[in-house]
N, C-alpha and C. Protein backbone atom coordinates (compact mmCIF):
# COMPACT_ATOMS: atom_id res chain seq x y z
N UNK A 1 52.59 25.32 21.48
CA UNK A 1 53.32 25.27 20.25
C UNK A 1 53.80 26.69 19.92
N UNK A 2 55.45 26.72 19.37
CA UNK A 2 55.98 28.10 19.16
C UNK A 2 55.60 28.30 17.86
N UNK A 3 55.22 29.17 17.68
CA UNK A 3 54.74 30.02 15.86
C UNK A 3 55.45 31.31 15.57
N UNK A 4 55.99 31.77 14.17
CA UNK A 4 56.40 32.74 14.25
C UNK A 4 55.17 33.80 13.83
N UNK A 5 55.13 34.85 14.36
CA UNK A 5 54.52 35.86 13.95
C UNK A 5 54.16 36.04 12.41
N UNK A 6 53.70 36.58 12.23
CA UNK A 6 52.74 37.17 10.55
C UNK A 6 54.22 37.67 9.86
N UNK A 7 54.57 39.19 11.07
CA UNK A 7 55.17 40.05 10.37
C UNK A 7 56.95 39.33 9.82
N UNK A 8 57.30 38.83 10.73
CA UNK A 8 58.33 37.55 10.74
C UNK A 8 58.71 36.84 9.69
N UNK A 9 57.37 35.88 9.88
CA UNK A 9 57.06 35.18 8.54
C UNK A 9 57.17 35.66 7.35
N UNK A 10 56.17 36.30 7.08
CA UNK A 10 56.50 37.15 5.91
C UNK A 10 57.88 38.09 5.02
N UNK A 11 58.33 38.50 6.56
CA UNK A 11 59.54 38.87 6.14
C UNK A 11 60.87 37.78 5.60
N UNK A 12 60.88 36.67 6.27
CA UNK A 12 61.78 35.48 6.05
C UNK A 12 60.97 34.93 4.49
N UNK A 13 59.89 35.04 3.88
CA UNK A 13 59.66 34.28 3.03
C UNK A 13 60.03 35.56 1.95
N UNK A 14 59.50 36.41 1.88
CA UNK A 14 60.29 37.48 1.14
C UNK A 14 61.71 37.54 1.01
N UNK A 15 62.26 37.60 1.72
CA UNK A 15 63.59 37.30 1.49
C UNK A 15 64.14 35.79 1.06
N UNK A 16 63.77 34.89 1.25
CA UNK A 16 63.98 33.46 0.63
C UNK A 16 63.22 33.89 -0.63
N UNK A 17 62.49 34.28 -1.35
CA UNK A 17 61.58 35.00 -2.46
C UNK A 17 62.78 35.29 -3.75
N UNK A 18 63.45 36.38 -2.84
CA UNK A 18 64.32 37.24 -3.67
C UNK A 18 66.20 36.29 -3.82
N UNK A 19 66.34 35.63 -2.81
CA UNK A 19 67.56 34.44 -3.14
C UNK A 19 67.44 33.66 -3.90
N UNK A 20 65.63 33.21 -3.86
CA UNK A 20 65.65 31.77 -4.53
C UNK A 20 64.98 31.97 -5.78
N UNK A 21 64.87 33.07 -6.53
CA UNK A 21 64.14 33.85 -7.44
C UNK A 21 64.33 32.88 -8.62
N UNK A 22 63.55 32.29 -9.11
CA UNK A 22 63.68 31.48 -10.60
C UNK A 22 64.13 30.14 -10.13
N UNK A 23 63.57 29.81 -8.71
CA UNK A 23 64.47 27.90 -8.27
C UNK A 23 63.12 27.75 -7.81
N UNK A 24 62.68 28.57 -6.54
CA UNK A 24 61.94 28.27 -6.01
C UNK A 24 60.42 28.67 -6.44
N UNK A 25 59.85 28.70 -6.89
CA UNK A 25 58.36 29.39 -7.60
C UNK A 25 57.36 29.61 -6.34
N UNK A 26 57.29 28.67 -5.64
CA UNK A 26 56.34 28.37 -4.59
C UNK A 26 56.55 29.81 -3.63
N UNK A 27 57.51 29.62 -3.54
CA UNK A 27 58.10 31.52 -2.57
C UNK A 27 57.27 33.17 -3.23
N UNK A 28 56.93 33.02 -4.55
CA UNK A 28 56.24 33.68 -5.01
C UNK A 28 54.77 33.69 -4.84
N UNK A 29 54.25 32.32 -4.76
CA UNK A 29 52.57 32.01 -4.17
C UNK A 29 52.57 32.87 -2.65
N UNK A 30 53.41 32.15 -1.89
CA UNK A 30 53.60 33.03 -0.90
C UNK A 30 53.69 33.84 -0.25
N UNK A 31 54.66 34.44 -1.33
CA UNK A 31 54.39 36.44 -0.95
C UNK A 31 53.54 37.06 -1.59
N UNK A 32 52.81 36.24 -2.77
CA UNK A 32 51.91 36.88 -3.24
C UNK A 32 50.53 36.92 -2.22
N UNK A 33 50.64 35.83 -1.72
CA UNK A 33 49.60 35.34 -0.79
C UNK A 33 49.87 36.42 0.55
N UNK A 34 50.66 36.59 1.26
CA UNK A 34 51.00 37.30 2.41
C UNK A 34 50.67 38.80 1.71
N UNK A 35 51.12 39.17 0.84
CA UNK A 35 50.81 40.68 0.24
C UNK A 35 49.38 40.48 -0.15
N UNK A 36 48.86 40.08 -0.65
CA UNK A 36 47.16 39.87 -0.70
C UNK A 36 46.18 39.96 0.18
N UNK A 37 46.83 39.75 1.11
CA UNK A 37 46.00 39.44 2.72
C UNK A 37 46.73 40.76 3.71
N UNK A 38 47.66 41.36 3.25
CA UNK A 38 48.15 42.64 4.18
C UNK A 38 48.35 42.45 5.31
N UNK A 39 49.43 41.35 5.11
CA UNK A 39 50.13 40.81 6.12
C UNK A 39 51.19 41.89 6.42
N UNK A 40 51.98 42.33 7.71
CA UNK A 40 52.79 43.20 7.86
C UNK A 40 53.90 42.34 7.73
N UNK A 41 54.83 43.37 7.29
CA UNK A 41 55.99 42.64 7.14
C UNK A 41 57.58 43.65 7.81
N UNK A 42 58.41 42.47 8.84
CA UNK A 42 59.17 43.52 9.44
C UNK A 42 60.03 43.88 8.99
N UNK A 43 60.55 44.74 8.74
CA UNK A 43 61.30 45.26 8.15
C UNK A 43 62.71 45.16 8.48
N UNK A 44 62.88 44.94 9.73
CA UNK A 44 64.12 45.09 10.87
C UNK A 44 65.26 43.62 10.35
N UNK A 45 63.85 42.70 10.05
CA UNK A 45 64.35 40.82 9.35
C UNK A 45 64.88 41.03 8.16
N UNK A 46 64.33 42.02 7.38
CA UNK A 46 64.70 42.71 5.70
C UNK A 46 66.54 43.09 5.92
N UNK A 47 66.11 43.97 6.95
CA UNK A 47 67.42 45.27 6.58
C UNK A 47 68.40 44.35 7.41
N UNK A 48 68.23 43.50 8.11
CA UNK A 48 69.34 42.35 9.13
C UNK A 48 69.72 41.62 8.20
N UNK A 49 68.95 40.63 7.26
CA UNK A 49 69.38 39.83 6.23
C UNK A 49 70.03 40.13 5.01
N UNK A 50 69.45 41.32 4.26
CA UNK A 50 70.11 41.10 3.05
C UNK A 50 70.88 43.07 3.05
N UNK A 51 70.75 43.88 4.50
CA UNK A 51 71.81 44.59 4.33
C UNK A 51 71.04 45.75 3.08
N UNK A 52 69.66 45.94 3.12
CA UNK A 52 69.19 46.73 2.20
C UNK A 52 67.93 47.49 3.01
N UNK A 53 67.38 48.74 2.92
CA UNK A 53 66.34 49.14 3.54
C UNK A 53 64.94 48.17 2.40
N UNK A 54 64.17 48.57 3.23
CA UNK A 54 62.95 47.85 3.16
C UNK A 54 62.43 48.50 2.04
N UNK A 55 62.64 50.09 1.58
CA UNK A 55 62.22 50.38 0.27
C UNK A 55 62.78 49.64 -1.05
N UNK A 56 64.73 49.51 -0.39
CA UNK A 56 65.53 48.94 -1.55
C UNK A 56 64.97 47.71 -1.67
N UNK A 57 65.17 46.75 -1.06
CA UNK A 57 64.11 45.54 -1.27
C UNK A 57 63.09 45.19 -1.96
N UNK A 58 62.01 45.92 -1.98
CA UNK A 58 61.22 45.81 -2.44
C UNK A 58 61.07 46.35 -3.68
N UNK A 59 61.92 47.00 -4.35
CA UNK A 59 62.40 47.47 -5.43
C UNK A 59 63.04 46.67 -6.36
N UNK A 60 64.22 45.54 -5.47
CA UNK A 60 65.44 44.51 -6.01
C UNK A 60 63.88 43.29 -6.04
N UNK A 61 63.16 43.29 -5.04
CA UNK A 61 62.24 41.75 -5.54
C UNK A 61 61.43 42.44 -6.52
N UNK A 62 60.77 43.16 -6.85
CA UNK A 62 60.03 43.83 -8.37
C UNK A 62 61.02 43.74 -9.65
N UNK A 63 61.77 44.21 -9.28
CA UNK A 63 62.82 44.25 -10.39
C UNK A 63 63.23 42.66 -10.95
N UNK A 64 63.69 41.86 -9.75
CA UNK A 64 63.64 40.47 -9.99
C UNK A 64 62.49 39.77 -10.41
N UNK A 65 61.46 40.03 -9.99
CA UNK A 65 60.44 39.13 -10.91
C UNK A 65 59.93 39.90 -12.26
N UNK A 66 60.32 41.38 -12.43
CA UNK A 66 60.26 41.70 -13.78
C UNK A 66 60.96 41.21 -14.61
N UNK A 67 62.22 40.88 -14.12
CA UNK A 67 62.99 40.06 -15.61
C UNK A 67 62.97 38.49 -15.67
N UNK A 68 62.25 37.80 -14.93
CA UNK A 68 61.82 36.50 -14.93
C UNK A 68 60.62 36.30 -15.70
N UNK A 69 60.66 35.17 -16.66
CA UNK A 69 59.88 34.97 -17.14
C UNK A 69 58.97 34.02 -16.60
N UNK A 70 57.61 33.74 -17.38
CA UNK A 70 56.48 33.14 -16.10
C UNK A 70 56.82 31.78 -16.67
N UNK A 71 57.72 31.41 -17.91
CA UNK A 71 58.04 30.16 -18.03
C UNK A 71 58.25 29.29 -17.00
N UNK A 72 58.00 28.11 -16.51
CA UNK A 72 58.21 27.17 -15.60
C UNK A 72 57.59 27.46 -14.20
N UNK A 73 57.32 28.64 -14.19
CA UNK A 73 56.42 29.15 -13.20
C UNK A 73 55.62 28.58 -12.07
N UNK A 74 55.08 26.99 -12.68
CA UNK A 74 54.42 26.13 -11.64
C UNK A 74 55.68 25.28 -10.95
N UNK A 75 56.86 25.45 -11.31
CA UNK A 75 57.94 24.32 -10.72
C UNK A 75 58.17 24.86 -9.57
N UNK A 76 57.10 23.88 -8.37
CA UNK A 76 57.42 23.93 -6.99
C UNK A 76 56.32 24.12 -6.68
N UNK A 77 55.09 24.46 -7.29
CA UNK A 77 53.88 24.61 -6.64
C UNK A 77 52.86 24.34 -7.41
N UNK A 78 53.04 23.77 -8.67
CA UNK A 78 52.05 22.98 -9.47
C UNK A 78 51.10 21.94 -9.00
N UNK A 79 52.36 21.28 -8.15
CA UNK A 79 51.84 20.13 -7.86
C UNK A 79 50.76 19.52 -6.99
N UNK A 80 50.43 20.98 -6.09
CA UNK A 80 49.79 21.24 -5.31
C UNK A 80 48.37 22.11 -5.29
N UNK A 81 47.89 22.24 -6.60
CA UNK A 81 46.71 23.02 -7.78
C UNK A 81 46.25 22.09 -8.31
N UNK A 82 44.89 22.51 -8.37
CA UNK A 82 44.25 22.09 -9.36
C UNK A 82 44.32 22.97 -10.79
N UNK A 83 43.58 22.22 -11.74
CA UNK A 83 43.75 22.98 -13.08
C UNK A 83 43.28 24.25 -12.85
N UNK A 84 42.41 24.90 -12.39
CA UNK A 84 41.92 26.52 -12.73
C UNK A 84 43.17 27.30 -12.00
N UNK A 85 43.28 26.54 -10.98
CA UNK A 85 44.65 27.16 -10.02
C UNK A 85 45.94 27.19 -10.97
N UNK A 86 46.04 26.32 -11.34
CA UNK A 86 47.37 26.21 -12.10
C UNK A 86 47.17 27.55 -13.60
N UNK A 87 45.99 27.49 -14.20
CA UNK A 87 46.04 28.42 -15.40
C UNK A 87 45.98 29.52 -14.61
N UNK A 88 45.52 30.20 -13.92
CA UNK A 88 45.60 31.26 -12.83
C UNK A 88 47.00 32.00 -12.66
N UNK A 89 47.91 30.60 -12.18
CA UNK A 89 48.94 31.35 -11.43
C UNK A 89 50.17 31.34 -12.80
N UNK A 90 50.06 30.37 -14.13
CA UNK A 90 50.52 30.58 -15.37
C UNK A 90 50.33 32.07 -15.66
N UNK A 91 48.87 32.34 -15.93
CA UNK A 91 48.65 33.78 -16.27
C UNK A 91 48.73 35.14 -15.28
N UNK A 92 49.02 34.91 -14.05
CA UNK A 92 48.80 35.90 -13.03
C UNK A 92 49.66 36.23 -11.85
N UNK A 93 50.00 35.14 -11.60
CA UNK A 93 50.96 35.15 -10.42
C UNK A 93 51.69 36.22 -10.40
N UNK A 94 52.72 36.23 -11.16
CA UNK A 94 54.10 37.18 -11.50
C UNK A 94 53.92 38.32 -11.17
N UNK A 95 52.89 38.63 -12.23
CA UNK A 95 52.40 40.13 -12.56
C UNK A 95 51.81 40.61 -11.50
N UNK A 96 50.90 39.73 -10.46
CA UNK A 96 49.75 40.34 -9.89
C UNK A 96 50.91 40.45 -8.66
N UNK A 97 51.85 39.83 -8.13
CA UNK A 97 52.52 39.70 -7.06
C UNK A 97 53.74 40.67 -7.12
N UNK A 98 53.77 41.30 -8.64
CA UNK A 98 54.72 42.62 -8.55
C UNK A 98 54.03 43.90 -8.42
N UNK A 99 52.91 44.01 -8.95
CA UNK A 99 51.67 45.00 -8.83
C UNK A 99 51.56 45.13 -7.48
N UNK A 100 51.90 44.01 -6.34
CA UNK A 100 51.42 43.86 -4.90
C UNK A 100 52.60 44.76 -4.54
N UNK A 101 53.61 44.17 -4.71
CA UNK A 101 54.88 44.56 -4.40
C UNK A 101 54.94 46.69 -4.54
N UNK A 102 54.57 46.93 -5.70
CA UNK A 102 54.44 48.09 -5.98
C UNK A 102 53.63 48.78 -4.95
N UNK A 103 52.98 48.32 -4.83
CA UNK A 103 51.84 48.80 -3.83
C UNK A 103 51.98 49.27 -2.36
N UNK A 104 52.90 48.13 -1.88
CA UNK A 104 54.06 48.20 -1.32
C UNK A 104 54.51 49.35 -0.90
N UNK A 105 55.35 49.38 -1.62
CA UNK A 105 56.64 50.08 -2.16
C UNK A 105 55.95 52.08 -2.10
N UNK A 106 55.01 51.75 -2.85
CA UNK A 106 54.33 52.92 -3.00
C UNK A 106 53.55 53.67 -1.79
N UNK A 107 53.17 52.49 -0.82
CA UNK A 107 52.94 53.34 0.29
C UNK A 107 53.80 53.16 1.56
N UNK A 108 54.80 52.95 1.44
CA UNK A 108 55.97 53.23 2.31
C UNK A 108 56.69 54.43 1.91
N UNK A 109 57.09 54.77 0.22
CA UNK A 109 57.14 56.21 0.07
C UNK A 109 56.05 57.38 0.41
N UNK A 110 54.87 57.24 0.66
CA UNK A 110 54.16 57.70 1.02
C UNK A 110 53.91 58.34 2.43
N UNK A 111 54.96 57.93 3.20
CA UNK A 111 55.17 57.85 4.70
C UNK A 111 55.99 59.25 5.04
């Protein structure tokens, strides 16, 4: 069976993340989930797709989920939680997955 890689993956869901920003919610579990676990992410899939370095990126998806509100937040991945999960990712998701993002961001300038 063909699988894509970690770093791959991650990079394609990040970027579907930042297109589908406020449609798709579930894309946010995701990268929050892949950034949680320090998953690598390639950069080469970043700067091929959306035409931005991997710092700018990660700057444009922070920025994008800073001005989104956590309203509706479970639409696309509610359905798939239980209740503690669901008050969790109401109160946390957003925030904790831009904090990730920063983190990010912060040690790639670091380089």
């Amino acid at each position: 069976m063909k699988v894509m890689v970690r770093e791959d993956m991650a990079a394609h869901k990040m970027v579907a993340m930042l297109e589908r920003i406020g449609k798709t919610n579930r894309d946010i579990f995701d990268v929050w989930f892949f950034l949680k676990n320090n998953w690598p992410i390639n950069g080469h899939i970043i700067e091929k797709r959306t035409s931005l370095s991997k710092e700018q990126f990660l700057q444009a998806c922070i920025d994008n989920l800073d001005s989104m509100s956590d309203r509706g937040i479970l639409s696309g991945v509610g359905e798939l939680l239980g209740s503690v999960q669901k008050e969790w990712v109401k109160r946390n998701l957003r925030s904790e997955t831009i904090f990730l993002l920063k983190m990010k961001l912060e040690a790639l300038k670091a380089k």
